[in-house]
Protein backbone atom coordinates (compact mmCIF):
# COMPACT_ATOMS: atom_id res chain seq x y z
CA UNK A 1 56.09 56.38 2.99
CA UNK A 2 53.78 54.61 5.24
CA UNK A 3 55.04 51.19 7.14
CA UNK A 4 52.54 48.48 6.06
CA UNK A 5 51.03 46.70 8.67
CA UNK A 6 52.04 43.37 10.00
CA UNK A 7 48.81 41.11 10.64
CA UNK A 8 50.15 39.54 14.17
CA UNK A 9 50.41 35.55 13.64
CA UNK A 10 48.58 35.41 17.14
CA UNK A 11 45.29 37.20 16.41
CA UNK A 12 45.49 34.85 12.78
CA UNK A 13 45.44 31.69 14.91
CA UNK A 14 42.88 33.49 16.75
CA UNK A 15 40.50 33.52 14.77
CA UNK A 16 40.39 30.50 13.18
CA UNK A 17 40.30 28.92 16.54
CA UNK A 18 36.67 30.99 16.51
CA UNK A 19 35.48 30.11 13.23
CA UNK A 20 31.41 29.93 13.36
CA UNK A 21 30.92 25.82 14.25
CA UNK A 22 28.61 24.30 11.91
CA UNK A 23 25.16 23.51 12.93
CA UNK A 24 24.71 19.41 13.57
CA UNK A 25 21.76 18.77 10.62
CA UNK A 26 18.52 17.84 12.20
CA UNK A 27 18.31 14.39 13.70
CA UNK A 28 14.69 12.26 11.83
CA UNK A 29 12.11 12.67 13.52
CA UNK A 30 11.58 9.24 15.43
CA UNK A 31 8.18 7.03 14.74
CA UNK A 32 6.18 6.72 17.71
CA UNK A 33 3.11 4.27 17.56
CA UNK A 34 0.39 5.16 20.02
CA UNK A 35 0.42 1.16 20.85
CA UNK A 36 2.17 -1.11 22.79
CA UNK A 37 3.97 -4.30 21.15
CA UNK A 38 1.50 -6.56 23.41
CA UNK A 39 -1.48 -4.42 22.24
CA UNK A 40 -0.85 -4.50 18.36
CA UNK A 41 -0.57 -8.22 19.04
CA UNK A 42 -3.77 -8.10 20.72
CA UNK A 43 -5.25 -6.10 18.30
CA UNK A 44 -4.09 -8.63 15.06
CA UNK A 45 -5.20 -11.54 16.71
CA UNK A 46 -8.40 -10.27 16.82
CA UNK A 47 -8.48 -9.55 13.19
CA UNK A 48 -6.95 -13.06 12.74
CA UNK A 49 -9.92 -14.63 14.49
CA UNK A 50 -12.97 -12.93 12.95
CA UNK A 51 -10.96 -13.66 9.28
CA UNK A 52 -8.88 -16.35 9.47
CA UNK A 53 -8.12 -16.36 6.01
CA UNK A 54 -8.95 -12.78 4.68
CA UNK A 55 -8.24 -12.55 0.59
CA UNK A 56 -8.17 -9.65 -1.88
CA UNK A 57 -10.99 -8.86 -3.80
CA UNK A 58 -10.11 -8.14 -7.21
CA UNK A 59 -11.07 -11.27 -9.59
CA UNK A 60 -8.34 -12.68 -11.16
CA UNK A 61 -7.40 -16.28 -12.84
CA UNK A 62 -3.09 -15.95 -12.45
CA UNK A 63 -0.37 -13.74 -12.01
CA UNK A 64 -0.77 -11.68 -15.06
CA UNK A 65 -4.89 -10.76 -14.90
CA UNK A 66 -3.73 -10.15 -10.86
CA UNK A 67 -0.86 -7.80 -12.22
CA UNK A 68 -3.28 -5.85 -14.66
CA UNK A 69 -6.26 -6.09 -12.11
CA UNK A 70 -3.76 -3.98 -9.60
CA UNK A 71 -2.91 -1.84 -11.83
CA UNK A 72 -6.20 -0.79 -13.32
CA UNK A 73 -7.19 -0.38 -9.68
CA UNK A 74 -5.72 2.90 -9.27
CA UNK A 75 -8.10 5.27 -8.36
CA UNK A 76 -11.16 2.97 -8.85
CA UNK A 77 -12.98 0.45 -6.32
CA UNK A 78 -12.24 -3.39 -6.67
CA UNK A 79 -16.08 -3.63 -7.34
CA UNK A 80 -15.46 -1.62 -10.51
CA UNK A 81 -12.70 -2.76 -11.69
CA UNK A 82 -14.38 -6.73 -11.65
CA UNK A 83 -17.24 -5.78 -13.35
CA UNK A 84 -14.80 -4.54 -16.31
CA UNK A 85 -12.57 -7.23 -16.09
CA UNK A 86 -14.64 -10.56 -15.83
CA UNK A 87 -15.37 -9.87 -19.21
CA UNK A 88 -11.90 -8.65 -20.10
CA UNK A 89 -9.89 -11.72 -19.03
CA UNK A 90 -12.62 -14.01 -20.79
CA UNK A 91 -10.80 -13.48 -24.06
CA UNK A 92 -7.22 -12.38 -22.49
CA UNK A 93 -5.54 -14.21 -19.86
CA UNK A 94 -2.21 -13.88 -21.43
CA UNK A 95 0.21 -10.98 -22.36
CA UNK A 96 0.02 -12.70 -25.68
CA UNK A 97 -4.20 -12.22 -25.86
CA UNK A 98 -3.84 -8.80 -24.28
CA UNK A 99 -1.70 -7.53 -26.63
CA UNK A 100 -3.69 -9.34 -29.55
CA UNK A 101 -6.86 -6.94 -28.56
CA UNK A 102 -4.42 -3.63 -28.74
CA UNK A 103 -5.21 -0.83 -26.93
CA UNK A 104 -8.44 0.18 -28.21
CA UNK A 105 -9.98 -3.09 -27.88
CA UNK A 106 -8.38 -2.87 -24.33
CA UNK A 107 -10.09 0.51 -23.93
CA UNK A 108 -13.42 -1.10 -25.32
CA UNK A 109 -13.72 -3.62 -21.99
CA UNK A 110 -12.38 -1.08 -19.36
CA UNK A 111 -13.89 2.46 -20.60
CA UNK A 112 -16.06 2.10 -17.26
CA UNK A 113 -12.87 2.37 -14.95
CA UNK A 114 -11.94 6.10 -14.62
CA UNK A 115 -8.64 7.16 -16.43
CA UNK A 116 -9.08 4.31 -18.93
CA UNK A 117 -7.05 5.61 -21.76
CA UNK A 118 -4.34 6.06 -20.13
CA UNK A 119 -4.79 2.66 -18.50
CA UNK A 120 -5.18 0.79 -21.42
CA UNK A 121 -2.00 2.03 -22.94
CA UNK A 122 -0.10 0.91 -19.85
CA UNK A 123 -1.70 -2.57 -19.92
CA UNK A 124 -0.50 -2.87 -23.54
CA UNK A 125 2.91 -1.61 -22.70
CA UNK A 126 3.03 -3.96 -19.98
CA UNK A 127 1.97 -6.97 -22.24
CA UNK A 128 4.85 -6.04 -24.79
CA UNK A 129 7.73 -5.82 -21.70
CA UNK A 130 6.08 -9.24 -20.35
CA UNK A 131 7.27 -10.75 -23.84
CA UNK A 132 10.00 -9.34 -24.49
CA UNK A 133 11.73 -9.18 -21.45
CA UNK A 134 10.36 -11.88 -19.00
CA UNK A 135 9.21 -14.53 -21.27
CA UNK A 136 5.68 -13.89 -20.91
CA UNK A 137 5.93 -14.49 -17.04
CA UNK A 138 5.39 -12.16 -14.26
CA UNK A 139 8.33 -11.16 -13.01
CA UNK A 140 8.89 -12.05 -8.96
CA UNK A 141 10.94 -9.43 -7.00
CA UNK A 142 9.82 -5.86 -6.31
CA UNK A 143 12.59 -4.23 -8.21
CA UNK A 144 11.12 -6.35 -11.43
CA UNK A 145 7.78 -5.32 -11.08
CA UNK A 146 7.86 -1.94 -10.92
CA UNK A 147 10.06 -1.76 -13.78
CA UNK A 148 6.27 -2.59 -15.76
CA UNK A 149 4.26 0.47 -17.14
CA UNK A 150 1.71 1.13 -15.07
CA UNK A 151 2.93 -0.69 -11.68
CA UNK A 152 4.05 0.69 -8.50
CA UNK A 153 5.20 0.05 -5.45
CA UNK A 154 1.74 -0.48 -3.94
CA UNK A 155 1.10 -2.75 -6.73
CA UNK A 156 4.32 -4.83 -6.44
CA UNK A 157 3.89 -5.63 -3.34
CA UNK A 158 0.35 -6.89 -4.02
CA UNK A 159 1.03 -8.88 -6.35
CA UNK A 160 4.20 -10.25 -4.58
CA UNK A 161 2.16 -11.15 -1.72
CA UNK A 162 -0.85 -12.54 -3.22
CA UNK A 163 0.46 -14.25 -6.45
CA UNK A 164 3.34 -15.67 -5.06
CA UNK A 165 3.25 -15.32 -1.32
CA UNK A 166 5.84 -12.95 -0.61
CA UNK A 167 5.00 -11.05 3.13
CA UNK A 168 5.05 -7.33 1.86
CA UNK A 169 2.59 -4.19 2.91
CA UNK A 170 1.23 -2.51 0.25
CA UNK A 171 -0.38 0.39 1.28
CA UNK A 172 -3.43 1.72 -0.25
CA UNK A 173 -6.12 4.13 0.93
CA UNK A 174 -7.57 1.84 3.37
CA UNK A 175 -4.39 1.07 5.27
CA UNK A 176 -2.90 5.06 4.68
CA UNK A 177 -6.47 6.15 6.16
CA UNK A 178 -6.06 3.23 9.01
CA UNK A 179 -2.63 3.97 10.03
CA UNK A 180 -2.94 7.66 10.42
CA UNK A 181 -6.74 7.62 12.16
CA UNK A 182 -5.38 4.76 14.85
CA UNK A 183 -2.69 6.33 15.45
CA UNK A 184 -0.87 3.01 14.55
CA UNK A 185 1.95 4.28 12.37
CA UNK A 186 1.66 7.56 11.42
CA UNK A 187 2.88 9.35 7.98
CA UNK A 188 2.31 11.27 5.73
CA UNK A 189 3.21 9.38 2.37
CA UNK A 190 2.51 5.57 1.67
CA UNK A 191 5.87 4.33 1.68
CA UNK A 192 6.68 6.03 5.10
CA UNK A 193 2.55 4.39 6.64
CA UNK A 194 4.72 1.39 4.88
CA UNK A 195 8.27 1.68 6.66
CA UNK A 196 6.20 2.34 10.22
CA UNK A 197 3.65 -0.37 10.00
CA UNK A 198 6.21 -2.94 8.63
CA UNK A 199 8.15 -1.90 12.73
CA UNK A 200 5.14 -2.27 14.55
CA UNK A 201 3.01 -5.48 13.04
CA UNK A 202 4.18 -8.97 15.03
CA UNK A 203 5.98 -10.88 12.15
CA UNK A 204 3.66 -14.11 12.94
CA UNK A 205 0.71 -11.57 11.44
CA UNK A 206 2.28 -9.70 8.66
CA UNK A 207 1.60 -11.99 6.13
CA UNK A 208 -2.46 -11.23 6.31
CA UNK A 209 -1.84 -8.03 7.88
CA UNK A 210 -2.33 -6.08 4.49
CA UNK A 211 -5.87 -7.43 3.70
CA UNK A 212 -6.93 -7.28 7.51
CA UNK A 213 -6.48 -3.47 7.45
CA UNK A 214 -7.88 -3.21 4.06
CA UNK A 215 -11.01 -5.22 5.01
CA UNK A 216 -11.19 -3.11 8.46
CA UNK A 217 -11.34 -0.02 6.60
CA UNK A 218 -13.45 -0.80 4.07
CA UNK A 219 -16.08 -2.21 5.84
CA UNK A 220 -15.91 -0.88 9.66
CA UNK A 221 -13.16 2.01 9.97
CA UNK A 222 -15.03 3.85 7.02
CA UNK A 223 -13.86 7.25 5.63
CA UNK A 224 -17.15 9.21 6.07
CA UNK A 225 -18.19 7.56 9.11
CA UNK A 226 -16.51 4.94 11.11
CA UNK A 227 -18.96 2.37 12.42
CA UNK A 228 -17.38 2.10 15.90
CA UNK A 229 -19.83 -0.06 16.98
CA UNK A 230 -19.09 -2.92 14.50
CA UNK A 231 -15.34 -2.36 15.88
CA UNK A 232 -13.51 -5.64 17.52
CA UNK A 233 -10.62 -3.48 18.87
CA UNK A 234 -13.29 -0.28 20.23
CA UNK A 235 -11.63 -1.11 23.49
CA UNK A 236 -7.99 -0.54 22.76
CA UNK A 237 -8.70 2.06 19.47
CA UNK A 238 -6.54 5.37 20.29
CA UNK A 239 -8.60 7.09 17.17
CA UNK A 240 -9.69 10.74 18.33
CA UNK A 241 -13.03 10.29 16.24
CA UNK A 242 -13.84 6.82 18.49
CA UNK A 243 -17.33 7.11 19.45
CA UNK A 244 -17.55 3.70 21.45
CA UNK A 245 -15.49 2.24 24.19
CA UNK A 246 -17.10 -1.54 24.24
CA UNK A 247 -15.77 -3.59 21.28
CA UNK A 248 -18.10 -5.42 19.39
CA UNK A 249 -18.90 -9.48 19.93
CA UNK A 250 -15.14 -11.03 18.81
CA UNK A 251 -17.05 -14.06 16.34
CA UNK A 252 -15.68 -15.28 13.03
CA UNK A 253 -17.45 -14.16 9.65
CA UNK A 254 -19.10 -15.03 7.11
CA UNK A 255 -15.92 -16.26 4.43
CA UNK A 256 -15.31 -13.77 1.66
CA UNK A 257 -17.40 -14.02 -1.56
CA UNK A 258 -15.22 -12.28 -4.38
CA UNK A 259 -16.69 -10.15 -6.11
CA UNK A 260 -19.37 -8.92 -4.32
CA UNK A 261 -20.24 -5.31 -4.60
CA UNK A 262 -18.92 -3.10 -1.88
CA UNK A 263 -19.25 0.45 -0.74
């Protein structure tokens, strides 16, 4: 009969004292802006000085029309979406006048927006949990808001900032596209351009700092073609597609006119 073999207490410890060690998870990848905190303040007074008092352009008469004017903006120009809704909020201001029309005669004012169907059906939705649920008002935190068919993030924090002037970032495509081509605060999703630009923009701008990117992007840092020579920050731009070095004559504009067709 064959002795069994005793396993030796010592080469047990053994090798649990060499048990493979665990490999430490990957540290985030830390944000970098290709600016220094003097030159983003440099580069927001600037914008603060040829628009002292930059606005949105999407027409709107109160919180709600702002609220539906957002959200029907979604993959649509604020030119288009104002030609659909001057008429629109004419006859409904109100959750209570929205929701009166119903969804087709929603659909009948906005069928010139793209994805209007679907967009009707959340602005009816979002009548119904204005009544029910906030008393016909909109509601004011972030968390609220984007409880609403139809609303995001991007739109709660427009609506926070310009309805009841709350100092959020909302990101759209002009300040995604801005972010990324400067350099300013990279990412590759909207609510990490958000978290990045929200570390780098002096607090004593943030409040405009939304519709100064916006306006920069829209109407100088253009997605086909940036017109670097309209640029007041040319000389301190870190954009790879810069084509000028000499910024352009730092003068206040002409103020806003809402509503004005754009590109």
């Amino acid at each position: 009969m064959a002795t069994p073999k005793i396993r030796s207490k010592t080469s047990t410890s053994q090798k649990s004292n060499h048990a493979p060690e665990r490999k430490a998870a990957p540290k985030p990848k830390r944000f970098k802006s290709a600016y220094s905190k003097a030159e983003m303040e440099e580069i927001f007074r600037r914008f603060s000085v040829q628009r002292p008092e930059p606005k949105g352009e999407l027409e709107h008469v109160n919180p709600f029309t702002l609220v539906v004017a957002v959200a029907l903006s979604a993959q649509a120009t604020d030119a288009g979406v104002n030609k659909a809704t001057r008429a629109l909020f004419k006859v409904a201001d109100t959750p209570e006048k929205m929701l009166a029309l119903g969804e087709e005669g929603v659909t009948q004012y906005i069928k010139t927006i793209g994805l209007y169907r679907n967009k009707a059906k959340n602005v009816i939705a979002l009548c119904r949990m204005l009544i029910d649920e906030f008393g016909s008002e909109v509601p004011r935190t972030r968390e609220e808001l984007i409880r609403l068919p139809g609303v995001g993030r991007k739109t709660a924090n427009v609506v926070m900032s310009m309805a009841f002037g709350v100092p959020t970032l909302a990101v759209d495509t002009h300040v995604f596209r801005i972010a990324n081509r400067l350099l300013m605060a990279p990412g590759k999703t909207p609510d990490e351009v958000e978290e990045n630009l929200l570390k780098v923009i002096p607090d004593q701008y943030l409040f405009h700092a939304h519709h100064w990117l916006i306006l920069h992007g829209r109407y100088c840092c253009k997605a086909r073609k940036p017109e670097c020579e309209r640029c007041v920050i040319a000389d301190l731009c870190r954009s790879p597609e810069k084509t000028v070095d000499v910024p352009a004559p730092l003068v206040e504009l002409p103020q806003q006119l809402i509503g004005e067709p754009v590109e």
